[in-house]
C-alpha atoms as a PDB file:
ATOM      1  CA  UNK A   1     163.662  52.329  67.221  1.00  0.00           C
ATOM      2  CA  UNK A   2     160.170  50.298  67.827  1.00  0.00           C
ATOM      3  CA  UNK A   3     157.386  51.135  65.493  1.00  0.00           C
ATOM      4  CA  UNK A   4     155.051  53.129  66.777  1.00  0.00           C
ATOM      5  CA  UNK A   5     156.870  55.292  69.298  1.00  0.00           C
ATOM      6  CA  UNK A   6     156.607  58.328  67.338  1.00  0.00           C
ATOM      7  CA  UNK A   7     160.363  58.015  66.956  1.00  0.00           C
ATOM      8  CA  UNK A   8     160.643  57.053  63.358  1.00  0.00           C
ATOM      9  CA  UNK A   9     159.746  59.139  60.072  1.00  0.00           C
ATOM     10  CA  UNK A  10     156.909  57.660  57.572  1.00  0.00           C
ATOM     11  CA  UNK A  11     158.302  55.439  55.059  1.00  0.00           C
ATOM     12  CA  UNK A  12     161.349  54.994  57.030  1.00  0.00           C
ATOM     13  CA  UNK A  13     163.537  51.760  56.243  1.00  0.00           C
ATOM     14  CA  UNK A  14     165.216  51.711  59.376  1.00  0.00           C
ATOM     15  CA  UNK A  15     168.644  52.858  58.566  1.00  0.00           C
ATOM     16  CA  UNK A  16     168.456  55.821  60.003  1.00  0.00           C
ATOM     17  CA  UNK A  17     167.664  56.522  64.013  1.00  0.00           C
ATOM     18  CA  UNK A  18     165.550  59.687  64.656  1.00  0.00           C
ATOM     19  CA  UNK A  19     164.301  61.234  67.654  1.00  0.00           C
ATOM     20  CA  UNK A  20     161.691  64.496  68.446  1.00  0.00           C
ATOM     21  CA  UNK A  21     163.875  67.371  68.514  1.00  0.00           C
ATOM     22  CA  UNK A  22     162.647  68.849  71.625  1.00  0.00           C
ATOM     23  CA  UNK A  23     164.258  65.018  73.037  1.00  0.00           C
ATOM     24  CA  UNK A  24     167.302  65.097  71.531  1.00  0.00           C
ATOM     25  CA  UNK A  25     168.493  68.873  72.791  1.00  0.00           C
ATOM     26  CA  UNK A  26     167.917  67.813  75.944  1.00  0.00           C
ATOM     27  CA  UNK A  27     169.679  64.658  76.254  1.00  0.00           C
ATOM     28  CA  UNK A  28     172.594  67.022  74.347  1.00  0.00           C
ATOM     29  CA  UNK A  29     172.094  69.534  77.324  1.00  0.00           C
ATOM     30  CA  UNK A  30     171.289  72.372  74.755  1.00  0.00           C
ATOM     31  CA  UNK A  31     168.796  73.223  77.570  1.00  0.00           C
ATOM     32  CA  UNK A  32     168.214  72.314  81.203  1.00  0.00           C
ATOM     33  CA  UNK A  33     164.628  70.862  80.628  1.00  0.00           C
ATOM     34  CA  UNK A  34     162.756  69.344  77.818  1.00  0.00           C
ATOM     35  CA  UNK A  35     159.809  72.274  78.281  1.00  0.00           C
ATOM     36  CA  UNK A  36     162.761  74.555  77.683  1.00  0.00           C
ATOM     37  CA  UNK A  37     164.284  72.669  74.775  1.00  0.00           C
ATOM     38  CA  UNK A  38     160.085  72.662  73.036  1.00  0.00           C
ATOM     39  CA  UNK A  39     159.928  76.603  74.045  1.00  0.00           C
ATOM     40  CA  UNK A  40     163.034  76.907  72.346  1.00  0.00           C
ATOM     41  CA  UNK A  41     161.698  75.189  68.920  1.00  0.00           C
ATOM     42  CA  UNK A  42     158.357  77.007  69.535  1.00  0.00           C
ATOM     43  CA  UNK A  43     159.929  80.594  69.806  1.00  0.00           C
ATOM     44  CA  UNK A  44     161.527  79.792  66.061  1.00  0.00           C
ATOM     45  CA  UNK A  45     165.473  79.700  67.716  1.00  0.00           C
ATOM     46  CA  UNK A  46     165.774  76.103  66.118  1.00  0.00           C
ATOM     47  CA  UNK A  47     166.276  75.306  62.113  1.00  0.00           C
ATOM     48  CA  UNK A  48     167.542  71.868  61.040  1.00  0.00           C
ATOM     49  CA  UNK A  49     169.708  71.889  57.749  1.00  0.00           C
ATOM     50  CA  UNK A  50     168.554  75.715  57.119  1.00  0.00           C
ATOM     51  CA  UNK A  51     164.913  75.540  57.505  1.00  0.00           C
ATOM     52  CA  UNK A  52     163.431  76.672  60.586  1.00  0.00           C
ATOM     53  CA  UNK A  53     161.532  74.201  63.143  1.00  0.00           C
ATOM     54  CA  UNK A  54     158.196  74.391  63.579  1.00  0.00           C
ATOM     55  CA  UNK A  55     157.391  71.770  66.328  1.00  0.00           C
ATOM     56  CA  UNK A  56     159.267  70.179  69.132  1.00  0.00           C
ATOM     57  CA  UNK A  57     158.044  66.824  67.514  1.00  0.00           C
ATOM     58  CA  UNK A  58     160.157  67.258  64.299  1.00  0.00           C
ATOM     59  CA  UNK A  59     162.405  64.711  64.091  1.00  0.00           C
ATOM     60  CA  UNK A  60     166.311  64.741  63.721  1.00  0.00           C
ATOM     61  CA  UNK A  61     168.710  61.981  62.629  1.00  0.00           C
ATOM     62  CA  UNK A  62     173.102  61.502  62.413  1.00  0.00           C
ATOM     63  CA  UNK A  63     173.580  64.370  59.583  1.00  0.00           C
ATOM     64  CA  UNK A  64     171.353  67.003  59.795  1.00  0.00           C
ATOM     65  CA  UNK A  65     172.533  70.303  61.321  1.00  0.00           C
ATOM     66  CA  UNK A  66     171.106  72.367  63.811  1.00  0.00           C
ATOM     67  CA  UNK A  67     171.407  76.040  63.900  1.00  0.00           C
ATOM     68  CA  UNK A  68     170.044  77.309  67.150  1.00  0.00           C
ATOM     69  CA  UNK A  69     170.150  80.802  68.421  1.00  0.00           C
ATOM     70  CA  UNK A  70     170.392  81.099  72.529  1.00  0.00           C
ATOM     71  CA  UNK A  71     170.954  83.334  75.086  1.00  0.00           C
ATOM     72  CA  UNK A  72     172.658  86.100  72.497  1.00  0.00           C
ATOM     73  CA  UNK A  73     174.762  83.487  70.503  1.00  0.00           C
ATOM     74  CA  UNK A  74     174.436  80.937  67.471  1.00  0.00           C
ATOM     75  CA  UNK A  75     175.613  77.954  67.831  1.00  0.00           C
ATOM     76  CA  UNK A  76     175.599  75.510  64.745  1.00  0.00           C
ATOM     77  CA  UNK A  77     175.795  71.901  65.852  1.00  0.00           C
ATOM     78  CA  UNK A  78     175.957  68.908  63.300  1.00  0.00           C
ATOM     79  CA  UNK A  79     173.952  65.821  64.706  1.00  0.00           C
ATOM     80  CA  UNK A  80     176.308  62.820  65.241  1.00  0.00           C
ATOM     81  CA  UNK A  81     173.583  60.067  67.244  1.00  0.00           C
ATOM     82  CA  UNK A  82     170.382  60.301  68.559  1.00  0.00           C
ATOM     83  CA  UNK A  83     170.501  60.077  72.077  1.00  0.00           C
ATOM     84  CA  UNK A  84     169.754  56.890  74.677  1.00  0.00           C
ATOM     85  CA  UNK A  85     169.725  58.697  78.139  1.00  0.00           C
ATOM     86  CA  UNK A  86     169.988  62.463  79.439  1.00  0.00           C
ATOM     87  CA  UNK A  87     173.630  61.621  80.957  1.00  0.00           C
ATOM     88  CA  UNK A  88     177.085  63.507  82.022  1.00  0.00           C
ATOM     89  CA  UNK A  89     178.367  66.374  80.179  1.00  0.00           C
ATOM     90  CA  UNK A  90     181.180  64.062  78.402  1.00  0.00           C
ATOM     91  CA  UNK A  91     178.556  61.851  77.417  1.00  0.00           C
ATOM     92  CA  UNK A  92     176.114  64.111  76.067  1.00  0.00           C
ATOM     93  CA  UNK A  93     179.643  66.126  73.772  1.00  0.00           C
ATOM     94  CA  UNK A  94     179.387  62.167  71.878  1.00  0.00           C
ATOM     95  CA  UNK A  95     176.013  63.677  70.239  1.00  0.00           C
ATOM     96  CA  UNK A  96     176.893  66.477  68.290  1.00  0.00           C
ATOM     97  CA  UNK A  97     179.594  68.176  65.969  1.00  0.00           C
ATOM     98  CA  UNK A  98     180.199  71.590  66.707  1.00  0.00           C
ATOM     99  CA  UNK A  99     180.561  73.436  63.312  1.00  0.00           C
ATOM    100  CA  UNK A 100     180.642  76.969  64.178  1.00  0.00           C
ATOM    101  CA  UNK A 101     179.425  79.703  66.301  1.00  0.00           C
ATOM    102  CA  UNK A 102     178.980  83.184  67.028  1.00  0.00           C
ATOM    103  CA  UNK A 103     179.632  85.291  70.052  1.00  0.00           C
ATOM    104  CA  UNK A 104     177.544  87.057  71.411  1.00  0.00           C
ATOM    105  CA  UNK A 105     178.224  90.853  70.796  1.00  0.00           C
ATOM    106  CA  UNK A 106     179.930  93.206  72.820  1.00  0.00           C
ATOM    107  CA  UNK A 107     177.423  95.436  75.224  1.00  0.00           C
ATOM    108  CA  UNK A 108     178.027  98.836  75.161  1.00  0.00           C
ATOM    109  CA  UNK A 109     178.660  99.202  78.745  1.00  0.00           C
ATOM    110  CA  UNK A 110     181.138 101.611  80.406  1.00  0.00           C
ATOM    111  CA  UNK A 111     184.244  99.917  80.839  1.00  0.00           C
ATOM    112  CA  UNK A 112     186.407 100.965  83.796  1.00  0.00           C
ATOM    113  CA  UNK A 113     189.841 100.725  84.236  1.00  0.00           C
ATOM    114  CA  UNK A 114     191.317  97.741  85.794  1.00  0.00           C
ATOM    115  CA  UNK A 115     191.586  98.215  89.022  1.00  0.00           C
ATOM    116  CA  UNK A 116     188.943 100.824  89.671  1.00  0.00           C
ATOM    117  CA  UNK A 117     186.904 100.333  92.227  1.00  0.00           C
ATOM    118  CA  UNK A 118     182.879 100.996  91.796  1.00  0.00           C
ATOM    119  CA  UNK A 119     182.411 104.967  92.709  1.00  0.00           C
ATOM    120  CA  UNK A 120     181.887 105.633  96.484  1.00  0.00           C
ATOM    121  CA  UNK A 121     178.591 107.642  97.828  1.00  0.00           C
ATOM    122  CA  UNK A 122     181.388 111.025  97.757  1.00  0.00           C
ATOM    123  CA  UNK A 123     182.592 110.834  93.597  1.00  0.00           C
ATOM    124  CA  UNK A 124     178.456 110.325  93.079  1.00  0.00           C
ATOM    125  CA  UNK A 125     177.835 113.343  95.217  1.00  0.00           C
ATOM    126  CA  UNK A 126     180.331 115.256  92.690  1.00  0.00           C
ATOM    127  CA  UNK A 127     179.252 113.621  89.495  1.00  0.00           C
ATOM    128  CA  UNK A 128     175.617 115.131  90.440  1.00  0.00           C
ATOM    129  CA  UNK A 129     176.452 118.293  91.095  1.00  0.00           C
ATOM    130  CA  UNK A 130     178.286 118.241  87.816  1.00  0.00           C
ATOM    131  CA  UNK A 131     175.267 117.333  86.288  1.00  0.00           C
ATOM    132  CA  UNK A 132     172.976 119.447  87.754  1.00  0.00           C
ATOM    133  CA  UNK A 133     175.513 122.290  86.768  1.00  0.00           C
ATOM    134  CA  UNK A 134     175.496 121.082  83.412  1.00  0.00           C
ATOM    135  CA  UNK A 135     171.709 121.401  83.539  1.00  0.00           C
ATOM    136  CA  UNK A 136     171.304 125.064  84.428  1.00  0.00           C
ATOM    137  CA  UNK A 137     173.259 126.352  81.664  1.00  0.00           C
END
């Protein structure tokens, strides 16, 4: 990286490429816009090796692992590069590790049968007056 692009840690030797965080989970298409991917790190849904990120400007480099809770799951990724460019999908897979991950947990929604159609305006109709029967008692 050049000196004094913000892209390089204090004391750094060189070895080691780093890049803002916010930067590098976009180019990894973590999320769709690099506002998104520094809301992200602001609302505390980012840690890097365990300890939680505090600014989009923290820097990451090939090692460190990212634990980042979105949209109901975790998703632990293990930093492989730094990124160049924000490019295809296959490219952007060449960044990161995946290490693990959790699914996001089951709502508890009423499940229907398959097959079963949504109730019509009539089996409403009778579920209400059941209901309202139900009520009165």
């Amino acid at each position: 990286m050049v000196a004094g692009t913000g892209e390089e840690h204090a004391g750094d030797d060189g070895r080691s490429p780093v890049q803002r965080l916010d930067k590098w989970l976009w180019y990894a298409r973590v999320s769709k816009t690099r506002t998104l991917a520094a809301q992200l790190v602001d609302g505390g849904k980012v840690r890097v090796n365990r300890t939680r990120a505090v600014k989009p400007s923290q820097t990451v480099r090939a090692g460190d692992v990212l634990t980042i809770a979105l949209r109901g799951r975790v998703q632990i990724l293990q930093v492989l590069a730094p990124g160049e460019r924000r490019g295809p999908p296959a490219e952007a897979k060449l960044l990161y590790l995946v290490i693990g991950g959790q699914e996001r947990a089951e709502a508890s929604v009423a499940r229907r049968m398959p097959g079963a159609a949504r109730p019509t305006k009539r089996d409403r109709r009778r579920i209400d007056q059941f209901t309202e029967q139900g009520e009165e008692r």
